[in-house]
N, C-alpha and C. Protein backbone atom coordinates (compact mmCIF):
# COMPACT_ATOMS: atom_id res chain seq x y z
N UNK A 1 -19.36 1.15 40.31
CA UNK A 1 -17.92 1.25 40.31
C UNK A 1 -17.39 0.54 39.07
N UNK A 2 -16.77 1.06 38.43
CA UNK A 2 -15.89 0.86 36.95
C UNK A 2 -14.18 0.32 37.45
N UNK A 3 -13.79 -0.62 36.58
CA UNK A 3 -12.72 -1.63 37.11
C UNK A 3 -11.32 -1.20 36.68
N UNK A 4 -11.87 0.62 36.23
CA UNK A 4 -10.64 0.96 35.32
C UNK A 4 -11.06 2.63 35.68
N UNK A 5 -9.55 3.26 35.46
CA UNK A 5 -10.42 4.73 35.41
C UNK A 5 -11.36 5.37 34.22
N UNK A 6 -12.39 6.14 34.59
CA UNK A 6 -13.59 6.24 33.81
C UNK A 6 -13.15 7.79 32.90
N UNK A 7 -13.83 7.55 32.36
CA UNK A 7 -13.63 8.67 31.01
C UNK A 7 -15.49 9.14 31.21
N UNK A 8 -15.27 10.64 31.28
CA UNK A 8 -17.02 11.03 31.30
C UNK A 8 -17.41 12.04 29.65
N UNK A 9 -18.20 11.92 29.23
CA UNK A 9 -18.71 12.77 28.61
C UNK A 9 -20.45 12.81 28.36
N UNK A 10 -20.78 13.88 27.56
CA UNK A 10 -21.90 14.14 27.16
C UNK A 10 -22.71 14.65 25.47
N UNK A 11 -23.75 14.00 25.32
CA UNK A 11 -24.10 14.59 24.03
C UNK A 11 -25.45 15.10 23.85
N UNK A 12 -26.69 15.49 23.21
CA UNK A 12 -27.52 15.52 22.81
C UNK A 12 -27.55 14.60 21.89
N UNK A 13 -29.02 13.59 22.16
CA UNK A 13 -29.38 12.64 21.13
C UNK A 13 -31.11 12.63 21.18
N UNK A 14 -31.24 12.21 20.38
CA UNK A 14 -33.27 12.44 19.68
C UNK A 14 -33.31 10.93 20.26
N UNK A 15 -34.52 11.24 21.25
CA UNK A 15 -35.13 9.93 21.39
C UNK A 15 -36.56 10.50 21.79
N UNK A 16 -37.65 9.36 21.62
CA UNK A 16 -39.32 9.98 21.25
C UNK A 16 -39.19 11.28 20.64
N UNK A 17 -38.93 11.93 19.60
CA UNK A 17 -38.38 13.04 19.14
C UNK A 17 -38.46 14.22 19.83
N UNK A 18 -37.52 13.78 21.03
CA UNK A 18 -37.34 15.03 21.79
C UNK A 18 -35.27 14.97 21.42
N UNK A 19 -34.95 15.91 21.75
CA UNK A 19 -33.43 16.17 22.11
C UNK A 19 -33.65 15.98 23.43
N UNK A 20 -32.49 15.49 23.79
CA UNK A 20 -31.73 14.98 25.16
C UNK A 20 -30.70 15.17 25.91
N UNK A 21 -29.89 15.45 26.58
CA UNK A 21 -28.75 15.40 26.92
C UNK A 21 -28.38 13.89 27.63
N UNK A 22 -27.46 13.09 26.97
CA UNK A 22 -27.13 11.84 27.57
C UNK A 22 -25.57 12.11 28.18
N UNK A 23 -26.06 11.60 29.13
CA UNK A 23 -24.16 11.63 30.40
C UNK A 23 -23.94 10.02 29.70
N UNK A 24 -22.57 10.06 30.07
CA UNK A 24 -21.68 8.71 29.61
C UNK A 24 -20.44 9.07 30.58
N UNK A 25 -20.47 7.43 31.37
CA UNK A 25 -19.17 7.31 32.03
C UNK A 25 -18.63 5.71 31.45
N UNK A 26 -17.25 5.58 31.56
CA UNK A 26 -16.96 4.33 30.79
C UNK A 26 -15.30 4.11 31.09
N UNK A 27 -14.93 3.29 30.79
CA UNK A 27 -13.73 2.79 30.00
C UNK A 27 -13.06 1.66 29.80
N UNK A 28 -12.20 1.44 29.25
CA UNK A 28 -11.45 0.33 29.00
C UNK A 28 -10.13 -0.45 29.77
N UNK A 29 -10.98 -1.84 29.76
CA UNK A 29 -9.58 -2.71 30.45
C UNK A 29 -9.22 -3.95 29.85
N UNK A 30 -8.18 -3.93 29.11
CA UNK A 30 -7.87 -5.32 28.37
C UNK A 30 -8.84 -4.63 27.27
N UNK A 31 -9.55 -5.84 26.34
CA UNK A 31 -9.98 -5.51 24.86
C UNK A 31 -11.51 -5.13 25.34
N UNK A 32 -12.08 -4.94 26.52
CA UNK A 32 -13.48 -4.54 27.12
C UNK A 32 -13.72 -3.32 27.10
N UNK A 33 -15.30 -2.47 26.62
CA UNK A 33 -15.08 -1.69 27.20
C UNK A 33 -16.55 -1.26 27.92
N UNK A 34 -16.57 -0.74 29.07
CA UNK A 34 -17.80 -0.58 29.98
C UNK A 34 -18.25 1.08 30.02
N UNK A 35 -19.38 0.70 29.87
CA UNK A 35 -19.38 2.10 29.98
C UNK A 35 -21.26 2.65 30.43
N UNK A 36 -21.99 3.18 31.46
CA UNK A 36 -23.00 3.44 31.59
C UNK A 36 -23.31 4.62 31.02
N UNK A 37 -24.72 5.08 30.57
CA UNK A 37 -25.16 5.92 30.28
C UNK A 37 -26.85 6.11 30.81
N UNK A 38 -26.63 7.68 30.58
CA UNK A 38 -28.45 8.10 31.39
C UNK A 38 -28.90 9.24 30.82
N UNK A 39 -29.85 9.57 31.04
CA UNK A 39 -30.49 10.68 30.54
C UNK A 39 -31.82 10.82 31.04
N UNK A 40 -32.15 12.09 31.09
CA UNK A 40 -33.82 12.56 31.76
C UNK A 40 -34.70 11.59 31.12
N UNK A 41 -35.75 11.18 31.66
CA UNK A 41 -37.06 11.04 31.06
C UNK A 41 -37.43 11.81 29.71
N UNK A 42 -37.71 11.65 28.77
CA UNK A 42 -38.17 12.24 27.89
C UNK A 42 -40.28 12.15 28.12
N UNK A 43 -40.37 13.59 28.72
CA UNK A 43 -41.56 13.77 29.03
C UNK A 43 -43.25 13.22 27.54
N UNK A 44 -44.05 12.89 28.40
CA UNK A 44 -44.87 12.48 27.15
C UNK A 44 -45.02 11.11 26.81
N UNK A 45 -44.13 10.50 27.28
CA UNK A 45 -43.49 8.73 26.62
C UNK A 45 -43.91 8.51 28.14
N UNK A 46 -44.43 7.05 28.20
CA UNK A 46 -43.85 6.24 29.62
C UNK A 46 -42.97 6.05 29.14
N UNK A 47 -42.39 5.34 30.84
CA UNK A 47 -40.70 5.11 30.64
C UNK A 47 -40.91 3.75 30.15
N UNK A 48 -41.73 2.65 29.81
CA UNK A 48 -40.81 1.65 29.29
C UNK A 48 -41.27 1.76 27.71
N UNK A 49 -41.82 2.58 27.31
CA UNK A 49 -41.57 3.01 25.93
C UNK A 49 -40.47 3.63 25.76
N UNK A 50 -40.40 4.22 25.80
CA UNK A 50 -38.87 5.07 26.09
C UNK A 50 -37.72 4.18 25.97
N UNK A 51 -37.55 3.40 27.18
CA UNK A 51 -36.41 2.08 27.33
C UNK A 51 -36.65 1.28 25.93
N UNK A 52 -37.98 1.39 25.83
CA UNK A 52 -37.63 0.55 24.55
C UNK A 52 -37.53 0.80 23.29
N UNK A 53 -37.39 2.51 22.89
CA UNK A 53 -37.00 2.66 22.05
C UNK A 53 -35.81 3.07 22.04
N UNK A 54 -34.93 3.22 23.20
CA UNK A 54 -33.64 3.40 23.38
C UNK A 54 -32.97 2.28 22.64
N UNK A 55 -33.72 0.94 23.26
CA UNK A 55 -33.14 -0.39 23.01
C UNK A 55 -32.89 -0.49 21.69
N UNK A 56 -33.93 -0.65 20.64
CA UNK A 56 -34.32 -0.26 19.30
C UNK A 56 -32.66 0.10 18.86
N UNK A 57 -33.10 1.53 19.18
CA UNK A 57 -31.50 2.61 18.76
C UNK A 57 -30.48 1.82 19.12
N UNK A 58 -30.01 1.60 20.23
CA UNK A 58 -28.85 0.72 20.25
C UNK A 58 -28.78 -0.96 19.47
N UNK A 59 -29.44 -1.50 18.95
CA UNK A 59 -29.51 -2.64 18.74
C UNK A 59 -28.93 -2.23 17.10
N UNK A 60 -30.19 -1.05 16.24
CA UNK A 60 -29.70 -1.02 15.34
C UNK A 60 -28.41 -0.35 14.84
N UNK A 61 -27.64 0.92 15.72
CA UNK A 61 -26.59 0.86 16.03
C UNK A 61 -25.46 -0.09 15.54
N UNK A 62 -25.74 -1.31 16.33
CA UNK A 62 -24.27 -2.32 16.42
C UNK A 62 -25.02 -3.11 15.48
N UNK A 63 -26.07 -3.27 14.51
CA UNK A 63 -26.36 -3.95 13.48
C UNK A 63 -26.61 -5.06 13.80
N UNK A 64 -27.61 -5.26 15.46
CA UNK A 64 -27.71 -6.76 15.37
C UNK A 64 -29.26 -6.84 15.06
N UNK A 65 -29.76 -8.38 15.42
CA UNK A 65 -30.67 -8.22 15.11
C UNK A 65 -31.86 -8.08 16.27
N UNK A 66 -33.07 -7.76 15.86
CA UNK A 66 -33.59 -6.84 16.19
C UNK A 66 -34.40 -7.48 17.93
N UNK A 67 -34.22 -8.65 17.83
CA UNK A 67 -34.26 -9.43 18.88
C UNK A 67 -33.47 -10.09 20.01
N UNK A 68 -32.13 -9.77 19.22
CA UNK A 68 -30.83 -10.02 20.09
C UNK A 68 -30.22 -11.89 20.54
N UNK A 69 -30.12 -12.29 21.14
CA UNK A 69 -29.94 -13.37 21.01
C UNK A 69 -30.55 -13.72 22.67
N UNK A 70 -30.19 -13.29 23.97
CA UNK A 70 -30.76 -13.51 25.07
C UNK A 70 -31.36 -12.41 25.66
N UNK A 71 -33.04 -12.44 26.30
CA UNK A 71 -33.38 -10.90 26.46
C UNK A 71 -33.58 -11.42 28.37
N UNK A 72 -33.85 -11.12 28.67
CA UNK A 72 -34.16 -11.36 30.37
C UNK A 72 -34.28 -9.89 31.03
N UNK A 73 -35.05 -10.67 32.19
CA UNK A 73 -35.89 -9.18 33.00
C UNK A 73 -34.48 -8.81 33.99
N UNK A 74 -34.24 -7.26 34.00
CA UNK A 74 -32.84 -6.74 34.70
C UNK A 74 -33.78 -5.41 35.27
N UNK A 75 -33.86 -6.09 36.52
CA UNK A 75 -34.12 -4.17 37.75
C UNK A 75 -33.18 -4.48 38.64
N UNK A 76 -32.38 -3.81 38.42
CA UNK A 76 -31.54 -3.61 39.63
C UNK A 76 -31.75 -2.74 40.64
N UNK A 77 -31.18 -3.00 42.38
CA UNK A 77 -32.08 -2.51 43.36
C UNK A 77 -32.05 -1.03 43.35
N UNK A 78 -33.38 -0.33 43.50
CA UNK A 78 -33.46 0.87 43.28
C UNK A 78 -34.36 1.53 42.45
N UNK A 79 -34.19 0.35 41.11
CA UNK A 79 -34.97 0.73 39.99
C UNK A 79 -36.35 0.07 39.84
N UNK A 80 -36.51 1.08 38.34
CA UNK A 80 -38.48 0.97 38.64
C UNK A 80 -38.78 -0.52 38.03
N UNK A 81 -39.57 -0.85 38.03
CA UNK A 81 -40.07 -2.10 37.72
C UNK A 81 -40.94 -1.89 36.58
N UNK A 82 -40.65 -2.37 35.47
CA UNK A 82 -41.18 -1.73 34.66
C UNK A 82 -40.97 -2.90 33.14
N UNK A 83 -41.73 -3.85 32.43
CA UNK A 83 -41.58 -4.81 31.53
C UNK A 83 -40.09 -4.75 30.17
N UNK A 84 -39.86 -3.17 30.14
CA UNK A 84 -38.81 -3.17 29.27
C UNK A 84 -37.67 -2.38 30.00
N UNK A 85 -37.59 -2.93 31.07
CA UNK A 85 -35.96 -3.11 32.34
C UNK A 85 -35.64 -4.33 31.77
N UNK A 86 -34.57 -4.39 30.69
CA UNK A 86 -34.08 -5.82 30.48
C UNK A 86 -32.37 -5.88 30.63
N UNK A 87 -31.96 -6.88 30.29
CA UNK A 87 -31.30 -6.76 29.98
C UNK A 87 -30.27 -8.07 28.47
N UNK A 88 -29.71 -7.57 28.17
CA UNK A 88 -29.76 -8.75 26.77
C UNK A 88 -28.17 -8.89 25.70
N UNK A 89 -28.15 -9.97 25.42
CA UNK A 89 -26.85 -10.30 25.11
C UNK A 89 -26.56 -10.77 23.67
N UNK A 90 -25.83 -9.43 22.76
CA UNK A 90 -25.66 -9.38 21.27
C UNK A 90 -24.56 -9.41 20.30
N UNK A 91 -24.73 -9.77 19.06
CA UNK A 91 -23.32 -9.56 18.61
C UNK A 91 -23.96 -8.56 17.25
N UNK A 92 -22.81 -7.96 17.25
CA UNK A 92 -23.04 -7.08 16.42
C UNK A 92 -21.43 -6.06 15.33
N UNK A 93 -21.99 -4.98 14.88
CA UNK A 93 -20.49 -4.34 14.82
C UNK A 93 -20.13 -2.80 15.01
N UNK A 94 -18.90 -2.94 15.29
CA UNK A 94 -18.85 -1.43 15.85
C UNK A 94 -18.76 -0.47 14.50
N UNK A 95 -18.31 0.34 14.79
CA UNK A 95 -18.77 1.60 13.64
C UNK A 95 -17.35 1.58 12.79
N UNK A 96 -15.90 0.78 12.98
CA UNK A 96 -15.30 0.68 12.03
C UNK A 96 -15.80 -0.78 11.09
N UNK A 97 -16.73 -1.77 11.59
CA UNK A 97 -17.23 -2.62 10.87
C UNK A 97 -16.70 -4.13 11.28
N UNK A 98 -15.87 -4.09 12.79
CA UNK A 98 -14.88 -5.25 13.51
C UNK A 98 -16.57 -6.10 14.16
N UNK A 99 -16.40 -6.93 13.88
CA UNK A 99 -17.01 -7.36 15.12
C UNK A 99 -17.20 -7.35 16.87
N UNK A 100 -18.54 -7.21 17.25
CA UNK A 100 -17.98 -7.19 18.46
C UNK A 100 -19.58 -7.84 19.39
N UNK A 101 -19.63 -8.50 20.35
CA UNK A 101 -20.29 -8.98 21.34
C UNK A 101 -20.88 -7.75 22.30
N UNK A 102 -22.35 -7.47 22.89
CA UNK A 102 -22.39 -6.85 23.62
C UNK A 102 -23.24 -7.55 24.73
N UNK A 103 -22.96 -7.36 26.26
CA UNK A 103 -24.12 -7.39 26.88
C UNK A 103 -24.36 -6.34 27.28
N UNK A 104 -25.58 -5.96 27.52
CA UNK A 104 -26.53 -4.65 27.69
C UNK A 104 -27.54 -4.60 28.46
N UNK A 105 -28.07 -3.68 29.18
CA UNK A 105 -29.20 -3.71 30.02
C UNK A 105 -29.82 -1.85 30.54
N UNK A 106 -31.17 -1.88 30.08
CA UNK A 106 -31.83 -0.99 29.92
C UNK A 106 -32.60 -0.89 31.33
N UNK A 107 -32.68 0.28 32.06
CA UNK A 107 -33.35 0.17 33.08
C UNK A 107 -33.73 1.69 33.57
N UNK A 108 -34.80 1.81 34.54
CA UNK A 108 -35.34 3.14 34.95
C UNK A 108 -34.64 3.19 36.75
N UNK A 109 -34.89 4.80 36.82
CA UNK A 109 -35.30 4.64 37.76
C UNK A 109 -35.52 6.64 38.40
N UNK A 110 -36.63 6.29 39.61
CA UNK A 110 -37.08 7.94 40.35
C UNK A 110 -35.93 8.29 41.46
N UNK A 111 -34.99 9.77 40.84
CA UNK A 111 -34.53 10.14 41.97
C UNK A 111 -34.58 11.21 42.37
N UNK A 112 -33.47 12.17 43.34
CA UNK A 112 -33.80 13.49 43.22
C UNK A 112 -33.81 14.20 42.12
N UNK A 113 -33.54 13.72 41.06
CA UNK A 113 -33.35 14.66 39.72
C UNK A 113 -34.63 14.40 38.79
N UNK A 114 -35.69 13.40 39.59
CA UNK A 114 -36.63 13.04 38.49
C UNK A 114 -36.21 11.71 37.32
N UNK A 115 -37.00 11.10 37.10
CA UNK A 115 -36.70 9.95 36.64
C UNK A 115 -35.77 10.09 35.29
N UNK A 116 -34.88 9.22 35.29
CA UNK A 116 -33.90 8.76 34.75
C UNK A 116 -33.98 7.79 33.89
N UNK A 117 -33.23 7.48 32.64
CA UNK A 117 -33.62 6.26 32.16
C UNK A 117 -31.75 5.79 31.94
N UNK A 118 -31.67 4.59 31.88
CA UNK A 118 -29.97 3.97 32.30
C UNK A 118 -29.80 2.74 30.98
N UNK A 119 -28.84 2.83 30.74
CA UNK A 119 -28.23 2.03 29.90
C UNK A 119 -26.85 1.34 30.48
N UNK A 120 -26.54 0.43 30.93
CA UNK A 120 -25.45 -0.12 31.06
C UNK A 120 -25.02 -1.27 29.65
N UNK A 121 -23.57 -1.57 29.30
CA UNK A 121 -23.04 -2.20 28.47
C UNK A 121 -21.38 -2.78 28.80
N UNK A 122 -21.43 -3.59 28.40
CA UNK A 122 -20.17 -4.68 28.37
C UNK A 122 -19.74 -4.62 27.10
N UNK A 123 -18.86 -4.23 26.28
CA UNK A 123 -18.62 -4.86 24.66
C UNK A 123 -16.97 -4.91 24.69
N UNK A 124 -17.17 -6.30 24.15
CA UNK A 124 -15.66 -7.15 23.86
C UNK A 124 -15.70 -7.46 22.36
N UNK A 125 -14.48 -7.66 21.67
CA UNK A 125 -14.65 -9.16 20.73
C UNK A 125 -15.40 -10.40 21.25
N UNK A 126 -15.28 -10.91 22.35
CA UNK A 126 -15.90 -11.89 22.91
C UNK A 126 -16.19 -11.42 24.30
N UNK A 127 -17.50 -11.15 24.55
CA UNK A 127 -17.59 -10.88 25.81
C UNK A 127 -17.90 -11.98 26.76
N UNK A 128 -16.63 -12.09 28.03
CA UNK A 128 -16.54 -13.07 29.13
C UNK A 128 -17.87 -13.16 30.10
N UNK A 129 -18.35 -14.06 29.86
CA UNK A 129 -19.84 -14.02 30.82
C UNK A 129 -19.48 -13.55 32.23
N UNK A 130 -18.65 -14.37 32.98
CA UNK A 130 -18.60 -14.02 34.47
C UNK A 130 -18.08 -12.35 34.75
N UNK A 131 -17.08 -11.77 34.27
CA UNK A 131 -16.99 -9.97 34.09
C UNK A 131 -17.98 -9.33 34.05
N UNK A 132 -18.62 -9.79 32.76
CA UNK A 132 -20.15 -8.97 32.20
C UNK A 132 -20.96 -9.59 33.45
N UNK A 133 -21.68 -10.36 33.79
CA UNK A 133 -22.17 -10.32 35.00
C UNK A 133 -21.89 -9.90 36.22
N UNK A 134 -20.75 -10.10 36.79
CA UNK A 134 -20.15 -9.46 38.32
C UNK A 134 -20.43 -8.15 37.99
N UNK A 135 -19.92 -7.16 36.55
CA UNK A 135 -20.37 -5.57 36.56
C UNK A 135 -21.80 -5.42 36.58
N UNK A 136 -22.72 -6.32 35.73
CA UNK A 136 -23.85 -5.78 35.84
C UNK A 136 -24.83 -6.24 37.05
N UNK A 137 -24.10 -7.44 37.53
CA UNK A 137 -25.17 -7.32 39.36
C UNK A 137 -24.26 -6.58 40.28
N UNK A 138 -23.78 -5.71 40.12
CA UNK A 138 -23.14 -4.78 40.81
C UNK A 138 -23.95 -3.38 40.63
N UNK A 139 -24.73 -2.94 40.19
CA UNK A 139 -25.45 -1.91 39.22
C UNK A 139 -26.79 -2.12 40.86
N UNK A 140 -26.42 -0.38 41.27
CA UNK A 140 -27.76 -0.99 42.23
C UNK A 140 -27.27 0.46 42.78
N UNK A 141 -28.67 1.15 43.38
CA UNK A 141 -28.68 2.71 43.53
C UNK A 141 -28.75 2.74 44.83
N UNK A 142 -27.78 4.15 45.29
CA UNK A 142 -27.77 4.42 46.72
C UNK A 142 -29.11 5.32 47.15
């Protein structure tokens, strides 16, 4: 559940050089903005290769560095258990070049649609620890 009304869309993006279709739901409240994303398994890859080259992509993305500043283990209930389910907390910049803080967390999981791979994110100018946490231990599959 999103703390604001959600905005959905979709794209094709190359990850293990396959094309993808990634869903995105999200939006903004105050200077925050939340937003999850998923996409099929990209067949061929395990999934925590996969997660972790997602991670990769997003890290270099917002131009941080390549280690981030806090990484910690994130499965939320439902999901697979798997060494690169993390989740991790960065600063970086957005694509007009502003600064901005992210927390983030990469995770799997098997459903009726076949495994999934999930991206959740928090990004502020300063992202508020207790927000960014209450949304992301809220993250847990029916």
């Amino acid at each position: 559940m999103l703390p604001c009304k959600p905005d959905r869309g979709q794209r094709s993006v190359s990850l293990a050089g396959q094309s993808v279709e990634m869903s995105m739901v999200g939006c903004e409240t105050g200077d925050a903005l939340l937003a999850l994303s998923h996409m099929p398994w990209p067949t061929g890859l395990p999934v925590g290769e996969a997660l972790a080259q997602w991670r990769a992509v997003t890290l270099q993305h917002l131009g941080a560095a390549s280690g981030g500043d806090v990484t910690q283990a994130f499965v939320p209930p439902g999901a697979l258990v798997v060494p690169q389910s993390v989740r991790q907390r960065v600063q970086g910049r957005r694509s007009d070049g502003s600064p901005v803080q992210a927390q983030l967390a990469w995770f799997a999981q098997v459903g009726p649609q076949g495994t999934r791979l999930f991206q959740a994110a928090f990004y502020a100018p300063k992202v508020p620890a207790e927000p960014a946490q209450t949304w992301l231990d809220s993250l847990r599959f029916q």
